[in-house]
C-alpha atoms as a PDB file:
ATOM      1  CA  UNK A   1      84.911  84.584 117.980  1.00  0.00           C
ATOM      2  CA  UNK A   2      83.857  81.353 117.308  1.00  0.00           C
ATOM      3  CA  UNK A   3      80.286  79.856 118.183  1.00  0.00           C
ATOM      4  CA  UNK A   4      79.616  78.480 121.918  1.00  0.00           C
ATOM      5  CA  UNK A   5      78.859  75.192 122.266  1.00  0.00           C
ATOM      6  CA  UNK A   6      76.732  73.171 124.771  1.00  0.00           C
ATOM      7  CA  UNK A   7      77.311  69.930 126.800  1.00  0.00           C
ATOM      8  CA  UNK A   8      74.387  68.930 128.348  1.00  0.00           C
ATOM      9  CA  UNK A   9      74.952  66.548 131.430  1.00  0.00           C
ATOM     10  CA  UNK A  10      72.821  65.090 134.028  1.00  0.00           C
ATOM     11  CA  UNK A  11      72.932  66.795 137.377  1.00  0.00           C
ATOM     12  CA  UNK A  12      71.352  64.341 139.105  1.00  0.00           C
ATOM     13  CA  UNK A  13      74.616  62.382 138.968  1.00  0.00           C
ATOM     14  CA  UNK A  14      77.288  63.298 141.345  1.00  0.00           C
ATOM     15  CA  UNK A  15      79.822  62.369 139.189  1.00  0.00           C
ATOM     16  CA  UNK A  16      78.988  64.205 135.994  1.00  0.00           C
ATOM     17  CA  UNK A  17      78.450  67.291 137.863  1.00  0.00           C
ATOM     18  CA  UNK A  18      81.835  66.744 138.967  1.00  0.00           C
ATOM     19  CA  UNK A  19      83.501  65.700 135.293  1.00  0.00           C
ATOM     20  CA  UNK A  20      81.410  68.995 134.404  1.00  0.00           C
ATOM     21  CA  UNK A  21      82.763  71.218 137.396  1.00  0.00           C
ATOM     22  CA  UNK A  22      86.586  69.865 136.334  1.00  0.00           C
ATOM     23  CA  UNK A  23      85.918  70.433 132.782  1.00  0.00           C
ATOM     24  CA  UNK A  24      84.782  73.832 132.814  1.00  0.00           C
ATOM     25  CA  UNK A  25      87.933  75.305 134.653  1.00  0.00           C
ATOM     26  CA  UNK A  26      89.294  74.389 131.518  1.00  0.00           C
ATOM     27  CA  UNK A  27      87.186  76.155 129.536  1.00  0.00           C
ATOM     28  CA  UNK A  28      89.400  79.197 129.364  1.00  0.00           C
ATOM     29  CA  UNK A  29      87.619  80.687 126.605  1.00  0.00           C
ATOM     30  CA  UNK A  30      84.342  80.095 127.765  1.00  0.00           C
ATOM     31  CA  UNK A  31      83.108  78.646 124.539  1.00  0.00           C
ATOM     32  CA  UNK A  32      81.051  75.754 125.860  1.00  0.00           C
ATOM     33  CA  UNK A  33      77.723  76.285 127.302  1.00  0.00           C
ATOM     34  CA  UNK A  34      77.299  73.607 130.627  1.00  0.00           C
ATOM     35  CA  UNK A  35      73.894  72.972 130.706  1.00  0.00           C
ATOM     36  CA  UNK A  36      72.192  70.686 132.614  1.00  0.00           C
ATOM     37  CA  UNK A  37      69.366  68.403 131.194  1.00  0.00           C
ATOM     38  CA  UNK A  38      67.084  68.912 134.533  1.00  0.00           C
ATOM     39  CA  UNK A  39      66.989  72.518 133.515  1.00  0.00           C
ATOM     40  CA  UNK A  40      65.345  71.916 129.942  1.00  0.00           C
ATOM     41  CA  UNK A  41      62.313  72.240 128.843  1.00  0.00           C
ATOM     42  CA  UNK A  42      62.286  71.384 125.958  1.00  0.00           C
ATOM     43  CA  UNK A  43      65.703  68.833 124.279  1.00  0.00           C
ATOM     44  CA  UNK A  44      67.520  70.552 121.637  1.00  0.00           C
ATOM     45  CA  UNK A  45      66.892  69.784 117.839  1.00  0.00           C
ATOM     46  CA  UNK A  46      67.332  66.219 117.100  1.00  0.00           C
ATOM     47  CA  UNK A  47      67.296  64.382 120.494  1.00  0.00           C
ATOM     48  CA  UNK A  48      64.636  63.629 123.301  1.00  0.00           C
ATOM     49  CA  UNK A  49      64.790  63.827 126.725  1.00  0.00           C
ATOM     50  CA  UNK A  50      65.068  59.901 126.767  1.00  0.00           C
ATOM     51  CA  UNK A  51      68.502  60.014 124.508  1.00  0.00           C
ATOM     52  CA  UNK A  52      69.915  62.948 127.127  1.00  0.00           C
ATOM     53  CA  UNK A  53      69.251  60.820 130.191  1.00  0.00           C
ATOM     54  CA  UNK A  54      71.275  57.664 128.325  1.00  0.00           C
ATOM     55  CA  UNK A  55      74.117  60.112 127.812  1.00  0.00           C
ATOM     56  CA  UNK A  56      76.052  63.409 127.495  1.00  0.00           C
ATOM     57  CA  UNK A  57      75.753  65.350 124.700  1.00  0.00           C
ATOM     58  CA  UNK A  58      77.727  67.947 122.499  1.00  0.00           C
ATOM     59  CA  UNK A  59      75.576  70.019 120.613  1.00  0.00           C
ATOM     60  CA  UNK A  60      78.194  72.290 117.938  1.00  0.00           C
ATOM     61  CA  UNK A  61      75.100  73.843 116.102  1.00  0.00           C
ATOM     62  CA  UNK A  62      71.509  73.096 115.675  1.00  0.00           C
ATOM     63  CA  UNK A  63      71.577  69.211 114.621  1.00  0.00           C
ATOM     64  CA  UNK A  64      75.091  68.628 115.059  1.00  0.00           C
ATOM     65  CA  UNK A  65      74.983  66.375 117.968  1.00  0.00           C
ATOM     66  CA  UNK A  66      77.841  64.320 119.757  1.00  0.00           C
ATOM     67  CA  UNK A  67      76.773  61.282 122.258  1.00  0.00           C
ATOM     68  CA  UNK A  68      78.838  60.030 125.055  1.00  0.00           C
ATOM     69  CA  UNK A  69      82.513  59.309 123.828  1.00  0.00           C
ATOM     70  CA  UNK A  70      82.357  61.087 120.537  1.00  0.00           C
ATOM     71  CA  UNK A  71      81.170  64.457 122.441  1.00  0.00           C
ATOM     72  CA  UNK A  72      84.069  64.382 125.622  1.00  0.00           C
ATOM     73  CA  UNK A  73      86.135  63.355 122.543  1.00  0.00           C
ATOM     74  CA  UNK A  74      85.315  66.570 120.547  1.00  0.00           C
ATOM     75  CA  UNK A  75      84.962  68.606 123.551  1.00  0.00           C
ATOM     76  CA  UNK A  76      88.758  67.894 124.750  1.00  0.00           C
ATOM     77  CA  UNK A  77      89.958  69.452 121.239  1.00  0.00           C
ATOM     78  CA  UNK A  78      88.177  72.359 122.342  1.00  0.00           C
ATOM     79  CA  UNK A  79      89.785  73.171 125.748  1.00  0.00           C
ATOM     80  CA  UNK A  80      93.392  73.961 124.813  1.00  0.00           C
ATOM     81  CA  UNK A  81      94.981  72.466 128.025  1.00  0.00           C
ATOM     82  CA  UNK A  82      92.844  68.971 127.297  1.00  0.00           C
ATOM     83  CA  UNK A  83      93.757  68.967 123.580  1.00  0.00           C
ATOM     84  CA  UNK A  84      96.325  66.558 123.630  1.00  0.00           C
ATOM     85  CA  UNK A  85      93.684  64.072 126.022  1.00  0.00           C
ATOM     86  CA  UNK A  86      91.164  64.509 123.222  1.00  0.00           C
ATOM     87  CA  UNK A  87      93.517  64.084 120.486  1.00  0.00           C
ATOM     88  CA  UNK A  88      94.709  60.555 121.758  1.00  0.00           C
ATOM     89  CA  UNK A  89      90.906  59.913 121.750  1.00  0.00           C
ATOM     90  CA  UNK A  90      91.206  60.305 117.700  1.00  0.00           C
ATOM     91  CA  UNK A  91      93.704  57.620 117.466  1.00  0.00           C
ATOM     92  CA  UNK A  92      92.427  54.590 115.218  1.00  0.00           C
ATOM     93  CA  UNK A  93      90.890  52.096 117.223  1.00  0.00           C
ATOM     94  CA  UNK A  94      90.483  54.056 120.562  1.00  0.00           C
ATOM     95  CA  UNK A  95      86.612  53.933 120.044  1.00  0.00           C
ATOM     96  CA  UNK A  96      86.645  50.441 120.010  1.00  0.00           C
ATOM     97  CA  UNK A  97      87.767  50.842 123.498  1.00  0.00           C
ATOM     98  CA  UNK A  98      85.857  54.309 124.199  1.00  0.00           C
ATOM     99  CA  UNK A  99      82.682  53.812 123.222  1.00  0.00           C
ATOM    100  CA  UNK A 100      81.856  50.524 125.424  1.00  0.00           C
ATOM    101  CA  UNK A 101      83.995  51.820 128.413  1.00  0.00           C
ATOM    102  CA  UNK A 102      81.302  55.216 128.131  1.00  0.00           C
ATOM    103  CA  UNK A 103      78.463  53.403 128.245  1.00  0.00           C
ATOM    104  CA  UNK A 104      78.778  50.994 130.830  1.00  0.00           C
ATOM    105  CA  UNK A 105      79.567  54.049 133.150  1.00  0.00           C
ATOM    106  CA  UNK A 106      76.595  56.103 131.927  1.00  0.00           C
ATOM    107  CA  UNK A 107      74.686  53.268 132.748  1.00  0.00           C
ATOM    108  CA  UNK A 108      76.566  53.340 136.532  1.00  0.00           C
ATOM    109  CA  UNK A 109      76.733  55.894 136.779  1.00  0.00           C
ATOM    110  CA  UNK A 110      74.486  56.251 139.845  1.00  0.00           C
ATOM    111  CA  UNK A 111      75.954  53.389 141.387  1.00  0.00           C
ATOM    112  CA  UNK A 112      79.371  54.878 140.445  1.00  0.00           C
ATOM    113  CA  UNK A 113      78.781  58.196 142.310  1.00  0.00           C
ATOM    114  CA  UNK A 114      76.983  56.857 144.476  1.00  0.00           C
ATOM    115  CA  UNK A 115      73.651  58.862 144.186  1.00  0.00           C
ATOM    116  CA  UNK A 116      70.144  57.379 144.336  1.00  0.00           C
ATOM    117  CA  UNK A 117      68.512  56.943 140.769  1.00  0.00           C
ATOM    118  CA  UNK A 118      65.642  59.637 140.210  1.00  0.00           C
ATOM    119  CA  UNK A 119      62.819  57.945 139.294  1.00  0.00           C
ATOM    120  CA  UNK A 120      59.729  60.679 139.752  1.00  0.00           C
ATOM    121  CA  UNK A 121      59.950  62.720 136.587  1.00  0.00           C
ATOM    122  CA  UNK A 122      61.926  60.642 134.091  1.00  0.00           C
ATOM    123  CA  UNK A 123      61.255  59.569 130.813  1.00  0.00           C
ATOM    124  CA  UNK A 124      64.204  55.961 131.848  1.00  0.00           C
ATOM    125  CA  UNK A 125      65.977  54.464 134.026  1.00  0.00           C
ATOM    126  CA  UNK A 126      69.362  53.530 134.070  1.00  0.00           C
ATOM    127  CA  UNK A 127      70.047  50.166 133.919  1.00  0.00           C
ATOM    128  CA  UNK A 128      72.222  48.735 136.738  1.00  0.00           C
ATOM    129  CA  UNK A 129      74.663  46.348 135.077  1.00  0.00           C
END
């Protein structure tokens, strides 16, 4: 059996916890760990609590670390019913297109879901472009 991952998400945001909840019915295999950055202590080896509020992350061993496009982008690959989604995320060019489009909505992404942006307890702020 191969290694579990973890996403890490915000759960403050409506509609990650919703991507998340959607995502992990395809996670037949259970090899990715959803964890939510509210219930962390301490952020995993080689990121702060400031770089998990900007984005998701995909964490495939200690220091191997995927932000916002490049971790739903490795993630699809490993949910076989998403594989071919993530696999037209590997085409040449498509992070040209990807990586922008990711984080203007992680920046919404409050506005988006329409949730209120936490402010007691946070190390930033989204910024409301």
């Amino acid at each position: 059996m191969t290694q579990a991952w973890t996403f890490y998400y915000d759960s403050d945001c409506g509609m990650c916890t919703a991507v998340v909840r959607w995502l992990s019915r395809f996670d037949t295999r259970k090899q990715i760990v959803w964890t939510a950055i509210q219930s962390l202590e301490t952020p995993p080896r080689g990121l702060s609590h400031a770089d998990l509020e900007k984005a998701a992350y995909l964490v495939c061993a200690p220091g191997d670390n995927h932000e916002g496009f490049f971790a739903f982008r490795k993630l699809l690959l490993r949910l076989p019913l998403l594989s071919p989604l993530g696999a037209l995320m590997w085409i040449p060019g498509a992070k040209l297109i990807g990586v922008p489009a990711y984080r203007w909505v992680a920046r919404n992404r409050y506005r988006i879901s329409g949730c209120p942006v936490p402010g007691i307890g946070r190390h930033t702020k989204p910024g409301l472009d």
